[in-house]
PDB file of N, CA and C in Angstrom:
ATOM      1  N   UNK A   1     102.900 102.646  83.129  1.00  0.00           N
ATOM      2  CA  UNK A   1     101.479 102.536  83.313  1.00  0.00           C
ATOM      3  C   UNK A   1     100.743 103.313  82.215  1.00  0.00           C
ATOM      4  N   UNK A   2     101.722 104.413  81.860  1.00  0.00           N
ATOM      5  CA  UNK A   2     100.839 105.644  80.804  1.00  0.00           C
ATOM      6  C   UNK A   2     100.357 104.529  79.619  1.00  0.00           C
ATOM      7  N   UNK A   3     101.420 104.099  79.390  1.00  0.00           N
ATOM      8  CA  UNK A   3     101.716 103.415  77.940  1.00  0.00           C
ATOM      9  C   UNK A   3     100.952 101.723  77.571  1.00  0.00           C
ATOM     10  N   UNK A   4     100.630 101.100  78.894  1.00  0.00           N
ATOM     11  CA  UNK A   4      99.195 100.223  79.446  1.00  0.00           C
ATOM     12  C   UNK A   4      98.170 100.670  78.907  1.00  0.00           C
ATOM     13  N   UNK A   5      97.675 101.806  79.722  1.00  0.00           N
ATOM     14  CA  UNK A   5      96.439 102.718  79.537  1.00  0.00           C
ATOM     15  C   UNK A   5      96.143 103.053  78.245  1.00  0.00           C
ATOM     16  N   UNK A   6      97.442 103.163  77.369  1.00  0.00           N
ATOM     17  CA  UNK A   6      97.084 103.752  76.061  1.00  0.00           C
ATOM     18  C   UNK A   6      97.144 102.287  74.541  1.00  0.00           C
ATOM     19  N   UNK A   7      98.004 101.170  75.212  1.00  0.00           N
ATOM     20  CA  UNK A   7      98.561 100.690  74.452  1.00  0.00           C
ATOM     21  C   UNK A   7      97.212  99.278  74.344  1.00  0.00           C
ATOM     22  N   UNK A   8      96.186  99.509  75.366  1.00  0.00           N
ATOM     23  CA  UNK A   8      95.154  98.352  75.799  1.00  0.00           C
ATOM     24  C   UNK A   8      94.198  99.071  74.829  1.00  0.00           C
ATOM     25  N   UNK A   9      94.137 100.009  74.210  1.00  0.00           N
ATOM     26  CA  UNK A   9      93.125 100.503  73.348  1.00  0.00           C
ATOM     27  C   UNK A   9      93.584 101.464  72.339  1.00  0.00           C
ATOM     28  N   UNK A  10      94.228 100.788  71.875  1.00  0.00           N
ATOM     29  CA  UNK A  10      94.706 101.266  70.513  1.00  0.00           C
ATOM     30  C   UNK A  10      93.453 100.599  69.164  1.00  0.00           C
ATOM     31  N   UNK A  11      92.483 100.906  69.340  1.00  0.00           N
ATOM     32  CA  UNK A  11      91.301 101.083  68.413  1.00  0.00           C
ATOM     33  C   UNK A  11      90.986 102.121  67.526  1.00  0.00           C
ATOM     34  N   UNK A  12      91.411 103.427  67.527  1.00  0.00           N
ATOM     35  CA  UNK A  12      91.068 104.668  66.761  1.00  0.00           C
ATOM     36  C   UNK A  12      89.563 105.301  67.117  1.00  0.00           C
ATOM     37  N   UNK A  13      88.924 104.252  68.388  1.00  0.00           N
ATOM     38  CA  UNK A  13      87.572 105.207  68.648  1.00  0.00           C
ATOM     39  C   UNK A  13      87.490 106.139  69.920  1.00  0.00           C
ATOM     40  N   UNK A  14      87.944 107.467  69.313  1.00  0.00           N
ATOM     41  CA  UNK A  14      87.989 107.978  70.895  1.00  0.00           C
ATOM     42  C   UNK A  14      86.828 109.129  70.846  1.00  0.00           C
ATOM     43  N   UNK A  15      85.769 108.213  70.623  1.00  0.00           N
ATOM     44  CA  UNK A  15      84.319 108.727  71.048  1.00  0.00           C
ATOM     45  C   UNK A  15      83.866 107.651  72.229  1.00  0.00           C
ATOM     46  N   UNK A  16      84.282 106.586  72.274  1.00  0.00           N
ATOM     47  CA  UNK A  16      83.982 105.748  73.391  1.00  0.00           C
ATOM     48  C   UNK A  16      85.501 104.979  73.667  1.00  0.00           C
ATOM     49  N   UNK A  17      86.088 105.111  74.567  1.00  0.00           N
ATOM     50  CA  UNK A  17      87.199 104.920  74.856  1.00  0.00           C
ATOM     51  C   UNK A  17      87.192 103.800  76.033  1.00  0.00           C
ATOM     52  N   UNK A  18      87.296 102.947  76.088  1.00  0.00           N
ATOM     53  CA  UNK A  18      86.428 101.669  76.238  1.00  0.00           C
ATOM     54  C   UNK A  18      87.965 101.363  77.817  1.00  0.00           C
ATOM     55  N   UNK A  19      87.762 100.589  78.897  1.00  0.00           N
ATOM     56  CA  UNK A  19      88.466 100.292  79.582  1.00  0.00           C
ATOM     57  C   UNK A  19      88.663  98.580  79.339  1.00  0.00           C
ATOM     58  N   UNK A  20      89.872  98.090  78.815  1.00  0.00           N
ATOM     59  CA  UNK A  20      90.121  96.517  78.610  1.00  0.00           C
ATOM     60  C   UNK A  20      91.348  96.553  79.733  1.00  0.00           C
ATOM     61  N   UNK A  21      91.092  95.839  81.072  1.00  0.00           N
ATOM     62  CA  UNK A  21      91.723  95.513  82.187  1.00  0.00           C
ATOM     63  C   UNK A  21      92.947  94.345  81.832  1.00  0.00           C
ATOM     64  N   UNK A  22      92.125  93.288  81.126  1.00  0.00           N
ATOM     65  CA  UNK A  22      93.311  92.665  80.948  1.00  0.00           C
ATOM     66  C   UNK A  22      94.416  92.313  79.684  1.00  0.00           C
ATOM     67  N   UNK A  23      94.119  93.516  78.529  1.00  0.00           N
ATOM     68  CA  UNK A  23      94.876  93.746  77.613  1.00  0.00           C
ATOM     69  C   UNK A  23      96.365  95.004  78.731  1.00  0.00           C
ATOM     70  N   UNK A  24      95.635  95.757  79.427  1.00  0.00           N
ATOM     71  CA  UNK A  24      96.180  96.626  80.114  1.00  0.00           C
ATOM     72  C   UNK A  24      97.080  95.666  81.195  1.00  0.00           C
ATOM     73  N   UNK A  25      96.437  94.805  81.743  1.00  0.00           N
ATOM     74  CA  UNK A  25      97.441  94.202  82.753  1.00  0.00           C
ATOM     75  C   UNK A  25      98.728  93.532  82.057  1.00  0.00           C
ATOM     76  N   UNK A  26      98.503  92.699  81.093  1.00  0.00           N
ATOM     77  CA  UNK A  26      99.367  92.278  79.976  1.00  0.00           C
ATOM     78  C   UNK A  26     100.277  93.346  79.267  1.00  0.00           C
ATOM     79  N   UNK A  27     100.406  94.225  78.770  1.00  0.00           N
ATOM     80  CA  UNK A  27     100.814  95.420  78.685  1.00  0.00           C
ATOM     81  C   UNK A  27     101.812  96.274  79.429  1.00  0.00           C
ATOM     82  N   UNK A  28     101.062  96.388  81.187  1.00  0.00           N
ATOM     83  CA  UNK A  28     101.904  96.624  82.282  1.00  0.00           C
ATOM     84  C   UNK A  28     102.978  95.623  82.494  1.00  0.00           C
ATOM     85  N   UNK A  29     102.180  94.618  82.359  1.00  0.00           N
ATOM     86  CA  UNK A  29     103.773  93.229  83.028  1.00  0.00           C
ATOM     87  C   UNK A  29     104.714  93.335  81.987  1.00  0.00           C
ATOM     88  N   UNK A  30     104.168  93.076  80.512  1.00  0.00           N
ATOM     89  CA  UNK A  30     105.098  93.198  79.972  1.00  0.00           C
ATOM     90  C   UNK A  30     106.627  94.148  79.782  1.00  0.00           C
ATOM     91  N   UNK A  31     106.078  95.504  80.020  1.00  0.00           N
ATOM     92  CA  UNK A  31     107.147  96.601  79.777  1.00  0.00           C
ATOM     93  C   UNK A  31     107.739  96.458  81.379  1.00  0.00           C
ATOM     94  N   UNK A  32     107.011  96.193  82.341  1.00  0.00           N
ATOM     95  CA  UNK A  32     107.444  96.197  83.713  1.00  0.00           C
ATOM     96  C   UNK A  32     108.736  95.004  84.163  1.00  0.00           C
ATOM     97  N   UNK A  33     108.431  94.060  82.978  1.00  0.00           N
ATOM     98  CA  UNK A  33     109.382  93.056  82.935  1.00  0.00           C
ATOM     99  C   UNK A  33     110.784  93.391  82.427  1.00  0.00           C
ATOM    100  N   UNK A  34     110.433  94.184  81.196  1.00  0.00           N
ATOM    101  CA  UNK A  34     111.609  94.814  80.467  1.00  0.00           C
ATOM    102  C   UNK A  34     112.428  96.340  81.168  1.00  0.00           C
ATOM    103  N   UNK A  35     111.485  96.742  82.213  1.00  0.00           N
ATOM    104  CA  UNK A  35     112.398  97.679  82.826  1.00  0.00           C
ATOM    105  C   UNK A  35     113.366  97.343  84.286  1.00  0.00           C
ATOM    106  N   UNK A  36     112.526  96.104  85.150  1.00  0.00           N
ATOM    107  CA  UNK A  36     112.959  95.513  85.982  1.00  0.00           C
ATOM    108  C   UNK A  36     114.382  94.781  85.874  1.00  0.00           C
ATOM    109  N   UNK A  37     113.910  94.127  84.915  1.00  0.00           N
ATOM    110  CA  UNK A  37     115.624  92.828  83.979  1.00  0.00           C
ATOM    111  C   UNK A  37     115.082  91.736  85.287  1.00  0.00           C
ATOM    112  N   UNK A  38     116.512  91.573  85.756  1.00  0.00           N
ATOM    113  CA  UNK A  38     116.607  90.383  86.970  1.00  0.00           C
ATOM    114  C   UNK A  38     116.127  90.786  88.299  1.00  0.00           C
ATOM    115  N   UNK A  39     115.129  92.005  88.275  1.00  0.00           N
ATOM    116  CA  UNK A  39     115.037  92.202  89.693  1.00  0.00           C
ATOM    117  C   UNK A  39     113.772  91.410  90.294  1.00  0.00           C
ATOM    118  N   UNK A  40     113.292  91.560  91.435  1.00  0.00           N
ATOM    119  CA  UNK A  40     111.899  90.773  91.476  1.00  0.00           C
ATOM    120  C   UNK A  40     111.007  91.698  92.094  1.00  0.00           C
ATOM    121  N   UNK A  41     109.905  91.386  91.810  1.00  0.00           N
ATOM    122  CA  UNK A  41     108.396  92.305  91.871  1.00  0.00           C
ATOM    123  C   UNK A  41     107.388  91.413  91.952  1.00  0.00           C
ATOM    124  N   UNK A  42     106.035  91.589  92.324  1.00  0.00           N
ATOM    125  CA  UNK A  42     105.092  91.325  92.641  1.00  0.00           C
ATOM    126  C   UNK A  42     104.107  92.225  92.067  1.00  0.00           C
ATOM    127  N   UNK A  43     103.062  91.636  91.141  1.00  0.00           N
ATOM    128  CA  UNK A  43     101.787  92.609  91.091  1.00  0.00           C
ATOM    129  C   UNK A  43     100.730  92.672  92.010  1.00  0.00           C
ATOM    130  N   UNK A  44     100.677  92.797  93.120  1.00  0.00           N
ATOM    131  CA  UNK A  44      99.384  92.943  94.173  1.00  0.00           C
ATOM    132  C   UNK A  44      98.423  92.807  93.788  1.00  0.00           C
ATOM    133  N   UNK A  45      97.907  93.850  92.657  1.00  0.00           N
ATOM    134  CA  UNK A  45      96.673  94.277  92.253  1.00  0.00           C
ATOM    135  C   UNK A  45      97.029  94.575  90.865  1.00  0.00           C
ATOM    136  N   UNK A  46      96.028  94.770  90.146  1.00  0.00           N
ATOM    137  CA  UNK A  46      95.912  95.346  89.115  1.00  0.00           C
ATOM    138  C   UNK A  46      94.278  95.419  88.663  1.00  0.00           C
ATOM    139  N   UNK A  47      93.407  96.626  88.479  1.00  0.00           N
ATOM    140  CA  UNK A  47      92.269  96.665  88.301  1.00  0.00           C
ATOM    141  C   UNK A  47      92.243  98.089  88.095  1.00  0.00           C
ATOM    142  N   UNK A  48      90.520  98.384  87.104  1.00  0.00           N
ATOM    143  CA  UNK A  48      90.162  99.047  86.500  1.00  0.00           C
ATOM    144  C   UNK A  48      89.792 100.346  87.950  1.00  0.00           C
ATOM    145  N   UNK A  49      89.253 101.607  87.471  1.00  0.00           N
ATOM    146  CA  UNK A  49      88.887 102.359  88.605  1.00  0.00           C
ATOM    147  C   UNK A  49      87.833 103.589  87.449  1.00  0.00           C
ATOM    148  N   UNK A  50      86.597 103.876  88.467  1.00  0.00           N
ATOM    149  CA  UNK A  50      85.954 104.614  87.273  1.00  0.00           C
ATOM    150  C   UNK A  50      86.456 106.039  88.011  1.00  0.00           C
ATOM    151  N   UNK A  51      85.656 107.257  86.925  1.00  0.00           N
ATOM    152  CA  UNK A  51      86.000 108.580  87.739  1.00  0.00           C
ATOM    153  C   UNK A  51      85.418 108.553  89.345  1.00  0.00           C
ATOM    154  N   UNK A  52      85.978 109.162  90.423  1.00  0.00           N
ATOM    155  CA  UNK A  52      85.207 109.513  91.974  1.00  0.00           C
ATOM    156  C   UNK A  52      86.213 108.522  92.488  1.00  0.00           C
ATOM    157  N   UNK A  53      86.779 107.550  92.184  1.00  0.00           N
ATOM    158  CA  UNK A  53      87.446 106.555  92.635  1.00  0.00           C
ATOM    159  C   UNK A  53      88.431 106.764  93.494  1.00  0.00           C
ATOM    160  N   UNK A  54      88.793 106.140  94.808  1.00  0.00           N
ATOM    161  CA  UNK A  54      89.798 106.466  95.809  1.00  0.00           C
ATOM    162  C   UNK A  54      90.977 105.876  94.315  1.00  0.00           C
ATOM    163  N   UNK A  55      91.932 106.824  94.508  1.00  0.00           N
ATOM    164  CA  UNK A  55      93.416 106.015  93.977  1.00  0.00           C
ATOM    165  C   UNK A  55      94.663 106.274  94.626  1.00  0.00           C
ATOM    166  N   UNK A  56      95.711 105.674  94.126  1.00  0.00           N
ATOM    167  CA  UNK A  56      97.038 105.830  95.069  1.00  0.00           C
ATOM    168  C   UNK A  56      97.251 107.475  95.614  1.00  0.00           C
ATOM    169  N   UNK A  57      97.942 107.774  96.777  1.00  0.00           N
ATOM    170  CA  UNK A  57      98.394 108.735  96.984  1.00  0.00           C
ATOM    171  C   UNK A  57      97.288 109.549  97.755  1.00  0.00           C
ATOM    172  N   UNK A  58      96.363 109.051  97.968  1.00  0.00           N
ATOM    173  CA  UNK A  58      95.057 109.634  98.328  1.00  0.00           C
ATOM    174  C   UNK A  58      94.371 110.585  97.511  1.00  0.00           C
ATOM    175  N   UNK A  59      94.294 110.220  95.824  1.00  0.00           N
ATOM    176  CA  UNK A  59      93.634 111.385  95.507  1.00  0.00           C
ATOM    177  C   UNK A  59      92.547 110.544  94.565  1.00  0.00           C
ATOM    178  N   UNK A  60      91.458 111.657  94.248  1.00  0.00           N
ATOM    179  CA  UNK A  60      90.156 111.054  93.648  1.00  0.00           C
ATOM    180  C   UNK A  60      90.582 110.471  91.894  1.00  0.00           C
ATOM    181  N   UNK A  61      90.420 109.527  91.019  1.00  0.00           N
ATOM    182  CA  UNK A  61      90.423 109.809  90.065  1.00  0.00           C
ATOM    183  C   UNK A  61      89.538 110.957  89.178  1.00  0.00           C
ATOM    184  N   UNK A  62      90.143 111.015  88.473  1.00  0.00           N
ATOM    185  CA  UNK A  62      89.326 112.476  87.711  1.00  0.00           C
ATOM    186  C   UNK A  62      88.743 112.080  86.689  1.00  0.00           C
ATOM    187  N   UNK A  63      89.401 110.660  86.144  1.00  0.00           N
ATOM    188  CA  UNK A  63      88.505 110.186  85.155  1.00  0.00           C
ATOM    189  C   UNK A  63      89.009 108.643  84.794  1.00  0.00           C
ATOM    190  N   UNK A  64      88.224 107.596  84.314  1.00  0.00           N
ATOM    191  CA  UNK A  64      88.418 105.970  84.245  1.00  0.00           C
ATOM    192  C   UNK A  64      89.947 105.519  83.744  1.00  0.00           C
ATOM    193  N   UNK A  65      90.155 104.441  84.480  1.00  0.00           N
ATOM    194  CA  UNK A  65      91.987 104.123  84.237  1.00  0.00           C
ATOM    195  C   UNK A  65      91.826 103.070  85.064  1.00  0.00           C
ATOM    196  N   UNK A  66      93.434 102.693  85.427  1.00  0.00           N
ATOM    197  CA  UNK A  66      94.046 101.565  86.133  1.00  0.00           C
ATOM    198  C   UNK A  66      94.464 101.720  86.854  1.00  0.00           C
ATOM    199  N   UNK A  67      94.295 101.070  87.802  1.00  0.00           N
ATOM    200  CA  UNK A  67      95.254 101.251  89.250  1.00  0.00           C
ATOM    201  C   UNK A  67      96.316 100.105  89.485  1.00  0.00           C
ATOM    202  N   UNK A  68      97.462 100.182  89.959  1.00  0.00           N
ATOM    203  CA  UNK A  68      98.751  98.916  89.632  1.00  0.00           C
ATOM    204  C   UNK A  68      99.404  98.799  91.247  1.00  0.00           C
ATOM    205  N   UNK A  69      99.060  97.625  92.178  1.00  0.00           N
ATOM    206  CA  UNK A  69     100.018  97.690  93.141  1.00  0.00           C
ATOM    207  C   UNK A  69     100.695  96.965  93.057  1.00  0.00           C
ATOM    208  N   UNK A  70     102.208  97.014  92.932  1.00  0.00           N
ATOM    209  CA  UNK A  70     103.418  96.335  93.461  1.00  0.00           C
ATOM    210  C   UNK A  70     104.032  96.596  93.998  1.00  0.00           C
ATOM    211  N   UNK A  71     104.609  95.166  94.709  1.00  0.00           N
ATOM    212  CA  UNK A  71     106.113  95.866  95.384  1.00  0.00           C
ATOM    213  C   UNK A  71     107.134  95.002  94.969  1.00  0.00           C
ATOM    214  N   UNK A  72     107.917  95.635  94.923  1.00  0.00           N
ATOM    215  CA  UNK A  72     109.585  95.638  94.274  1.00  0.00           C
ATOM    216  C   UNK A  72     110.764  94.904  95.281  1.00  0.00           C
ATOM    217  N   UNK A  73     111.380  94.133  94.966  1.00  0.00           N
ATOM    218  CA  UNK A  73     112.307  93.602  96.295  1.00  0.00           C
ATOM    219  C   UNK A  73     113.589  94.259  95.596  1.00  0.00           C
ATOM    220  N   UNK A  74     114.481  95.049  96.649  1.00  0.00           N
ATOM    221  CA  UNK A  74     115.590  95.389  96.041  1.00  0.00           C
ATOM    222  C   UNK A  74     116.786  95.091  97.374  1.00  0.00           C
ATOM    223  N   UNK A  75     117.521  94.159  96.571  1.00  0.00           N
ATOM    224  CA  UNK A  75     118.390  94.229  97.348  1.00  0.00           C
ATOM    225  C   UNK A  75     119.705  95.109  98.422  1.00  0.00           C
ATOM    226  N   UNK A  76     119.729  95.101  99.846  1.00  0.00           N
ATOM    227  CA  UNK A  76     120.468  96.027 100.415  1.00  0.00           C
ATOM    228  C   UNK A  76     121.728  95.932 100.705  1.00  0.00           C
ATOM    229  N   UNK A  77     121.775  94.678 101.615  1.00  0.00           N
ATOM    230  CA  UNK A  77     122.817  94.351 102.463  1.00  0.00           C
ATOM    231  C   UNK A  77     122.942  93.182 102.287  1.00  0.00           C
ATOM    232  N   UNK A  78     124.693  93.226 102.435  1.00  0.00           N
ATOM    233  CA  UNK A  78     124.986  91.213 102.367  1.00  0.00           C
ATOM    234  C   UNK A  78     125.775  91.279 104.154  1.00  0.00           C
ATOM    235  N   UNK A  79     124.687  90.512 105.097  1.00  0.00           N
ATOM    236  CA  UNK A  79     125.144  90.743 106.337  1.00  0.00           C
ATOM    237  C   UNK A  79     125.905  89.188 106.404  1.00  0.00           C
ATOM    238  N   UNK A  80     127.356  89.096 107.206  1.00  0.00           N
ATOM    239  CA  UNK A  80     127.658  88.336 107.473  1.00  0.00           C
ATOM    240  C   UNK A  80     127.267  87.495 108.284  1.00  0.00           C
ATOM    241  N   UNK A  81     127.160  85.468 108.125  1.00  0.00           N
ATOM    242  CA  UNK A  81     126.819  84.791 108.511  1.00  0.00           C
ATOM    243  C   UNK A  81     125.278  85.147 108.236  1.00  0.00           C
ATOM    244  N   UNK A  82     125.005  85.526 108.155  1.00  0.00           N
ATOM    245  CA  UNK A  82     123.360  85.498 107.007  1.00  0.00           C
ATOM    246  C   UNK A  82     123.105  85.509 105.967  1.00  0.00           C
ATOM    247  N   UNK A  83     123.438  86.508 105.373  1.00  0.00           N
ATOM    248  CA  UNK A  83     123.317  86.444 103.772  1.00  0.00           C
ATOM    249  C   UNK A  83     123.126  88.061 103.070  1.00  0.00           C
ATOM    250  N   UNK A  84     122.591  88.110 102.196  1.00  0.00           N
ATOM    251  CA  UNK A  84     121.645  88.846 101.557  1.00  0.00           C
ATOM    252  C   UNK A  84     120.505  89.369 102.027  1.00  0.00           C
ATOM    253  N   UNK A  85     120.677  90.641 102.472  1.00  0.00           N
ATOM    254  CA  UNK A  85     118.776  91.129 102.808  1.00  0.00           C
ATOM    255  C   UNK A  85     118.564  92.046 101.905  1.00  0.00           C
ATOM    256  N   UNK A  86     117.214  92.018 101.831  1.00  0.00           N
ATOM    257  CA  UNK A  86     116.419  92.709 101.192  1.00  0.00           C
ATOM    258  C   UNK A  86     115.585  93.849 101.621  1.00  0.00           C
ATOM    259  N   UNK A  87     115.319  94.577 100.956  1.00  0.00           N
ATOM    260  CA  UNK A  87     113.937  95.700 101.220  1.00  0.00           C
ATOM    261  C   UNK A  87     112.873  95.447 100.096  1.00  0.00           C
ATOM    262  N   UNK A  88     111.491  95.498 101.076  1.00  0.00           N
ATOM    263  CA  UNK A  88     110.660  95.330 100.033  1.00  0.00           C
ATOM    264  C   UNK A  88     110.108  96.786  99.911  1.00  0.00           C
ATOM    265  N   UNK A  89     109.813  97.354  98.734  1.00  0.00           N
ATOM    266  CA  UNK A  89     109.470  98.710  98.181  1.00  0.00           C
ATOM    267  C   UNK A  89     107.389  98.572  97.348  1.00  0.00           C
ATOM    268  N   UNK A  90     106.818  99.277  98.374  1.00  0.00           N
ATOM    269  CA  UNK A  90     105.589  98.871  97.867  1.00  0.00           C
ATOM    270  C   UNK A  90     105.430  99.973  96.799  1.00  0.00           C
ATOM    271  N   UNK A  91     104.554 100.337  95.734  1.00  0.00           N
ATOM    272  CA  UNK A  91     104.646 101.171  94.604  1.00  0.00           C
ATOM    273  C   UNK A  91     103.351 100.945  94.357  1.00  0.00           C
ATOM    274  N   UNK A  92     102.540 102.100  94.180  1.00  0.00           N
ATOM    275  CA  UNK A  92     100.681 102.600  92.836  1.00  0.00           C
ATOM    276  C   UNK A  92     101.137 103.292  91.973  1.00  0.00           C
ATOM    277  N   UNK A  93     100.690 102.961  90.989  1.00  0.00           N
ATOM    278  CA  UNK A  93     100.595 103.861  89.507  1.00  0.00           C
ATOM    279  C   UNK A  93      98.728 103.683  89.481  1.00  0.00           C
ATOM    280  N   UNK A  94      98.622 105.090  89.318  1.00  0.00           N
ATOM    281  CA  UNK A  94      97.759 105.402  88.487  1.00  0.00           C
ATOM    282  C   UNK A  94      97.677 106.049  87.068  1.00  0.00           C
ATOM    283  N   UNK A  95      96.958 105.579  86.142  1.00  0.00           N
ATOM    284  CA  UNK A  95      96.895 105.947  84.483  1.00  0.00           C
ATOM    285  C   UNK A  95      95.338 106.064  83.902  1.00  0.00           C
ATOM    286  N   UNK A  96      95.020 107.582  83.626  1.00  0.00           N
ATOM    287  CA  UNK A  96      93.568 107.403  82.764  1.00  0.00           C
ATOM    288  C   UNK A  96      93.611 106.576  81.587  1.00  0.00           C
ATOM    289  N   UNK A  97      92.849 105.907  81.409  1.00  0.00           N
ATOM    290  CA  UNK A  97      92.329 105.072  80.228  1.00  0.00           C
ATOM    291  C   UNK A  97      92.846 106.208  78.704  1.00  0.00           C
ATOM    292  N   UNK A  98      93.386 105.581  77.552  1.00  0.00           N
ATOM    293  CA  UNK A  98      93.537 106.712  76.543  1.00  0.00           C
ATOM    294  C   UNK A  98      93.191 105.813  75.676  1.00  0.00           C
ATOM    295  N   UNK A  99      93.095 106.810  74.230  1.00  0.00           N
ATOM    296  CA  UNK A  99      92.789 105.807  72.968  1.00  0.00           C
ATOM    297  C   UNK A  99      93.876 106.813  71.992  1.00  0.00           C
ATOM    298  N   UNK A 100      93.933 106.057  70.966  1.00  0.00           N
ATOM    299  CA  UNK A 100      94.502 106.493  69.938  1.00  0.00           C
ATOM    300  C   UNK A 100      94.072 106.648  68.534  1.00  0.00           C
ATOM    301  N   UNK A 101      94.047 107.529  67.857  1.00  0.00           N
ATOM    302  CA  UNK A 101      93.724 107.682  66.784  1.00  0.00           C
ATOM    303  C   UNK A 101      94.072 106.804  65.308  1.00  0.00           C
ATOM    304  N   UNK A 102      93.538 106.272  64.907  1.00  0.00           N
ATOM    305  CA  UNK A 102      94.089 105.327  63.409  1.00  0.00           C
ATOM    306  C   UNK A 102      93.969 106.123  62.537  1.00  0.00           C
ATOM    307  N   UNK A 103      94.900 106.122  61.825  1.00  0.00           N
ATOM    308  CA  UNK A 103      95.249 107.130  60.788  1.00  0.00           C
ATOM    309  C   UNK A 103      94.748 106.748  59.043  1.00  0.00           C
TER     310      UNK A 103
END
Protein backbone atom coordinates (compact mmCIF):
# COMPACT_ATOMS: atom_id res chain seq x y z
CA UNK A 1 0.00 0.00 0.00
CA UNK A 2 3.15 2.29 1.10
CA UNK A 3 4.51 1.94 -2.36
CA UNK A 4 0.66 2.83 -4.14
CA UNK A 5 0.64 5.92 -2.07
CA UNK A 6 4.01 6.86 -3.21
CA UNK A 7 4.29 5.31 -6.62
CA UNK A 8 0.60 7.26 -7.80
CA UNK A 9 2.60 10.52 -7.47
CA UNK A 10 5.78 10.32 -8.45
CA UNK A 11 5.72 14.08 -9.84
CA UNK A 12 8.66 15.82 -7.85
CA UNK A 13 5.99 18.42 -6.36
CA UNK A 14 5.93 17.97 -2.80
CA UNK A 15 4.57 21.40 -2.14
CA UNK A 16 1.17 20.07 -3.24
CA UNK A 17 1.10 16.45 -3.05
CA UNK A 18 -1.91 15.79 -4.93
CA UNK A 19 -4.17 12.41 -4.12
CA UNK A 20 -4.65 10.28 -7.75
CA UNK A 21 -7.08 7.30 -6.51
CA UNK A 22 -6.91 5.57 -9.53
CA UNK A 23 -3.21 5.65 -10.54
CA UNK A 24 -3.01 4.34 -6.74
CA UNK A 25 -5.63 1.63 -7.20
CA UNK A 26 -3.70 0.39 -10.34
CA UNK A 27 -0.51 0.39 -8.49
CA UNK A 28 -2.06 -1.56 -5.43
CA UNK A 29 -3.51 -4.40 -7.77
CA UNK A 30 -0.69 -4.50 -9.53
CA UNK A 31 2.10 -5.37 -6.83
CA UNK A 32 -0.87 -7.15 -4.90
CA UNK A 33 -1.04 -9.43 -7.90
CA UNK A 34 2.67 -10.08 -7.85
CA UNK A 35 2.74 -10.88 -4.14
CA UNK A 36 -0.44 -13.09 -4.10
CA UNK A 37 0.85 -15.46 -7.42
CA UNK A 38 -2.16 -18.05 -7.70
CA UNK A 39 -3.94 -17.15 -4.67
CA UNK A 40 -7.38 -15.35 -4.85
CA UNK A 41 -8.45 -11.95 -3.41
CA UNK A 42 -10.98 -9.53 -3.81
CA UNK A 43 -10.65 -5.67 -3.68
CA UNK A 44 -13.82 -4.54 -1.66
CA UNK A 45 -12.93 -1.07 -1.70
CA UNK A 46 -10.41 1.02 -2.63
CA UNK A 47 -10.76 4.92 -2.06
CA UNK A 48 -9.15 8.08 -1.16
CA UNK A 49 -9.59 9.34 2.75
CA UNK A 50 -8.76 13.03 3.80
CA UNK A 51 -7.06 13.87 7.32
CA UNK A 52 -10.06 13.30 10.50
CA UNK A 53 -11.06 10.28 8.48
CA UNK A 54 -12.40 7.02 10.25
CA UNK A 55 -9.67 4.31 8.87
CA UNK A 56 -8.96 0.63 9.39
CA UNK A 57 -8.29 -0.51 12.88
CA UNK A 58 -10.31 2.23 14.35
CA UNK A 59 -7.97 4.98 14.15
CA UNK A 60 -8.31 8.67 12.78
CA UNK A 61 -6.19 9.39 9.71
CA UNK A 62 -3.58 11.92 10.53
CA UNK A 63 -3.23 12.97 7.18
CA UNK A 64 -4.74 12.27 3.20
CA UNK A 65 -4.09 8.59 1.73
CA UNK A 66 -5.88 5.39 0.74
CA UNK A 67 -7.80 3.11 2.28
CA UNK A 68 -7.71 -0.77 0.62
CA UNK A 69 -10.36 -3.49 1.64
CA UNK A 70 -9.78 -7.00 0.75
CA UNK A 71 -10.24 -10.23 1.50
CA UNK A 72 -7.99 -13.00 0.71
CA UNK A 73 -9.31 -16.70 0.23
CA UNK A 74 -6.75 -19.08 1.59
CA UNK A 75 -7.06 -22.36 1.42
CA UNK A 76 -7.48 -24.85 4.67
CA UNK A 77 -8.80 -28.13 4.50
CA UNK A 78 -9.37 -30.86 1.89
CA UNK A 79 -12.46 -32.55 3.78
CA UNK A 80 -13.41 -35.84 2.49
CA UNK A 81 -16.35 -36.39 0.17
CA UNK A 82 -16.42 -32.57 -0.15
CA UNK A 83 -13.57 -31.12 -1.23
CA UNK A 84 -11.46 -28.20 -0.55
CA UNK A 85 -12.49 -25.48 2.01
CA UNK A 86 -11.54 -22.37 2.35
CA UNK A 87 -11.15 -19.38 4.79
CA UNK A 88 -11.91 -16.11 3.77
CA UNK A 89 -9.36 -13.49 5.47
CA UNK A 90 -10.77 -9.86 5.38
CA UNK A 91 -7.61 -7.24 5.38
CA UNK A 92 -7.34 -2.68 5.50
CA UNK A 93 -4.28 -1.08 4.62
CA UNK A 94 -4.01 2.23 5.27
CA UNK A 95 -1.16 4.58 3.42
CA UNK A 96 -0.63 8.56 3.59
CA UNK A 97 -0.50 9.97 0.21
CA UNK A 98 3.59 10.64 -0.54
CA UNK A 99 5.43 12.35 -3.34
CA UNK A 100 8.77 12.08 -4.50
CA UNK A 101 11.36 14.22 -5.34
CA UNK A 102 12.81 14.49 -9.19
CA UNK A 103 16.17 14.86 -9.21
Amino acid sequence: MNYAASAANIDGNLEDVALNETKAKRYFEDTFDEMMESRIYTINSFQTVDTGDSVPHDITAKASGYVANITVEIPAVNVPLIGQQSVNVPMAYYAIVQSVQLD
